[in-house]
N, C-alpha and C. Protein backbone atom coordinates (compact mmCIF):
# COMPACT_ATOMS: atom_id res chain seq x y z
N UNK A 1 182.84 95.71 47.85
CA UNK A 1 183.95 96.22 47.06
C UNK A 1 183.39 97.03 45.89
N UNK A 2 183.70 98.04 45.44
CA UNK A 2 183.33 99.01 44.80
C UNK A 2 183.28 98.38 43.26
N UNK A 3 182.50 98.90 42.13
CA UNK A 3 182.96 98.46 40.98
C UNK A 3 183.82 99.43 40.31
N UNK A 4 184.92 99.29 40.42
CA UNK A 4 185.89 99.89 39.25
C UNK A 4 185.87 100.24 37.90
N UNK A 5 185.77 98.35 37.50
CA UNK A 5 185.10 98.39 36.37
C UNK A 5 184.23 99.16 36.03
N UNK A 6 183.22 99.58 36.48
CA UNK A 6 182.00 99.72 36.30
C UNK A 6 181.55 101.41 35.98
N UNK A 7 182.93 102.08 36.93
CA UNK A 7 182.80 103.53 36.86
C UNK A 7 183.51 103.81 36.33
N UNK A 8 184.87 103.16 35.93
CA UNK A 8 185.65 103.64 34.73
C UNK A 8 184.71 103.94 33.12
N UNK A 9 184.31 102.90 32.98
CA UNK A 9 182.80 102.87 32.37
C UNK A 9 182.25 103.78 32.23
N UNK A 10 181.50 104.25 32.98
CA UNK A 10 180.77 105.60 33.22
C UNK A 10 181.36 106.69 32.84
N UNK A 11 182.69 107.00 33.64
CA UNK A 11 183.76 107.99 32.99
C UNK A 11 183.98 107.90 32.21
N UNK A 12 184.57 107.07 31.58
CA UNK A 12 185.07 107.07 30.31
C UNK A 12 183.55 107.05 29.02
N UNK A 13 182.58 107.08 29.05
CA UNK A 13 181.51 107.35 28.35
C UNK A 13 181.14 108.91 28.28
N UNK A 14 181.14 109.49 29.62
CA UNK A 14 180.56 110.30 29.88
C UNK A 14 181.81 111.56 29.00
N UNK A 15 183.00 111.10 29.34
CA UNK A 15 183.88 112.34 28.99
C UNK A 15 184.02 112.21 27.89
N UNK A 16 183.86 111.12 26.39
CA UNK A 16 183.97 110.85 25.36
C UNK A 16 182.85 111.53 24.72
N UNK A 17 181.05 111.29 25.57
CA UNK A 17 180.05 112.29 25.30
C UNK A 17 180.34 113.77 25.55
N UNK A 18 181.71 114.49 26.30
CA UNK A 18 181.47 115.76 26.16
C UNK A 18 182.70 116.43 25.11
N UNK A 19 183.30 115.52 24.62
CA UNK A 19 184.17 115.69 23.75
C UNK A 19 183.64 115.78 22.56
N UNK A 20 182.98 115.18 22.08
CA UNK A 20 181.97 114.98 20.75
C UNK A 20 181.16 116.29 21.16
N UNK A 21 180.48 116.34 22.17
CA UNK A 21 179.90 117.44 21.86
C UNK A 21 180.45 118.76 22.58
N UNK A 22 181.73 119.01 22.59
CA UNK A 22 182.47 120.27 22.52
C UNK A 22 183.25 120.35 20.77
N UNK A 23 183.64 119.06 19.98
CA UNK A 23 183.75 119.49 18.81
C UNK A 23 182.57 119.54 18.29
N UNK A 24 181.62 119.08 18.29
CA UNK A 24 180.53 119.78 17.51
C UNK A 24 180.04 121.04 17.83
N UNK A 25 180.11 121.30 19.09
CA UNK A 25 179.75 123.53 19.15
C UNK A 25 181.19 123.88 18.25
N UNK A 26 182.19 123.24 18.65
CA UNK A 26 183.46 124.12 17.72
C UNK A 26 183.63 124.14 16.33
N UNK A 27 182.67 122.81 15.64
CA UNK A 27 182.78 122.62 14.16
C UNK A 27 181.37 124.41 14.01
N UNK A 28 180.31 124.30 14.88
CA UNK A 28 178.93 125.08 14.45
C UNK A 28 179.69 126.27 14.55
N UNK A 29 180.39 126.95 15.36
CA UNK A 29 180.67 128.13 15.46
C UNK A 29 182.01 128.85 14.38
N UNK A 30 182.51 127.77 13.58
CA UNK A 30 183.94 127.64 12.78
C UNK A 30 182.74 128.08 11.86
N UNK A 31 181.55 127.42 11.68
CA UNK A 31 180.85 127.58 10.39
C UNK A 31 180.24 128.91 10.48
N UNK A 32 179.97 129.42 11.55
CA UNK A 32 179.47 130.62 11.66
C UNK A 32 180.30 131.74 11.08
N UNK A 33 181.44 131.73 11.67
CA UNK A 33 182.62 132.66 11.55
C UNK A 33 182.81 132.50 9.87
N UNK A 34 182.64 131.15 9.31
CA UNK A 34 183.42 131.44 8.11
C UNK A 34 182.16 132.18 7.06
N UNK A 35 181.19 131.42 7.79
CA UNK A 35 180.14 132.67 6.71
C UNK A 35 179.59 133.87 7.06
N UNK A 36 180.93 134.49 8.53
CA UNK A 36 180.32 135.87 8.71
C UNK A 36 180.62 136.80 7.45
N UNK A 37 179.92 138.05 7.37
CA UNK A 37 179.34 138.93 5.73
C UNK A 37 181.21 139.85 6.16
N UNK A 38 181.49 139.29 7.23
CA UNK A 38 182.89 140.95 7.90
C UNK A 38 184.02 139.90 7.76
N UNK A 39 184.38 138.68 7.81
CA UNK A 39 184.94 138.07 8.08
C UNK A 39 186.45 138.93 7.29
N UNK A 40 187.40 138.88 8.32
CA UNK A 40 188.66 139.15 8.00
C UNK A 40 189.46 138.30 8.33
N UNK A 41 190.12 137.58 7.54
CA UNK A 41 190.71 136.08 8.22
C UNK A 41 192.32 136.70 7.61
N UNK A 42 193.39 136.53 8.41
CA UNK A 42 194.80 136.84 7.96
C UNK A 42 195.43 135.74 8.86
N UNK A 43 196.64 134.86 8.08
CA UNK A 43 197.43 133.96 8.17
C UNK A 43 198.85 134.89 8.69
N UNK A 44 198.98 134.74 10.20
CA UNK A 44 200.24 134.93 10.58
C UNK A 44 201.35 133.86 11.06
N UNK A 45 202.56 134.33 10.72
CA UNK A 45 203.76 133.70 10.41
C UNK A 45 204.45 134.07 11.34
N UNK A 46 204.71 133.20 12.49
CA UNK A 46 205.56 133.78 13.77
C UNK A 46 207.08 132.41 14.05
N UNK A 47 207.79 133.30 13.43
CA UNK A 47 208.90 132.41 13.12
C UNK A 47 209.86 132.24 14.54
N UNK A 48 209.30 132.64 15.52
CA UNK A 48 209.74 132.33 16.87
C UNK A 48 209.39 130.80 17.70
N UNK A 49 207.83 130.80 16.57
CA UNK A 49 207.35 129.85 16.94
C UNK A 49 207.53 128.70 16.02
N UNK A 50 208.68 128.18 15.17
CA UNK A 50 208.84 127.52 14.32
C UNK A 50 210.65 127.16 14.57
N UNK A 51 211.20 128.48 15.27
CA UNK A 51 212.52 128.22 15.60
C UNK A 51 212.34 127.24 16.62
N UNK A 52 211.39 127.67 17.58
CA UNK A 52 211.74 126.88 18.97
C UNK A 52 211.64 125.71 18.41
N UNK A 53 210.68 125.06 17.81
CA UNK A 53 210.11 123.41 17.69
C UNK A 53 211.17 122.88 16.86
N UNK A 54 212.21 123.51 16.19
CA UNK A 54 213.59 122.79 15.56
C UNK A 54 214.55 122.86 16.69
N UNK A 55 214.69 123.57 17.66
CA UNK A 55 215.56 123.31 18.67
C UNK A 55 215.53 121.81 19.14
């Protein structure tokens, strides 16, 4: 009989290790961007997208 236990385990380690390390490339590259020398950062306001989520 297979272990269940045993590979849930595994999975569940393994995908928790690529989560941690997909936010850590996303925290390194946030840091990159914010200390690029060009950086143009603009805050848009899309009120289509603020109507729907009160519907």
């Amino acid at each position: 009989m297979p272990d269940y236990k045993g590979m849930y385990y595994i999975l569940f380690n393994k995908i928790t290790d690529t989560v941690n390390q997909l936010t850590q490339v996303q925290q390194e590259v946030e840091e990159m961007y914010i200390n690029c020398q060009s950086n143009n950062i603009q805050i848009i306001n899309d009120n289509k997208i603020s109507n729907k989520k009160s519907n």
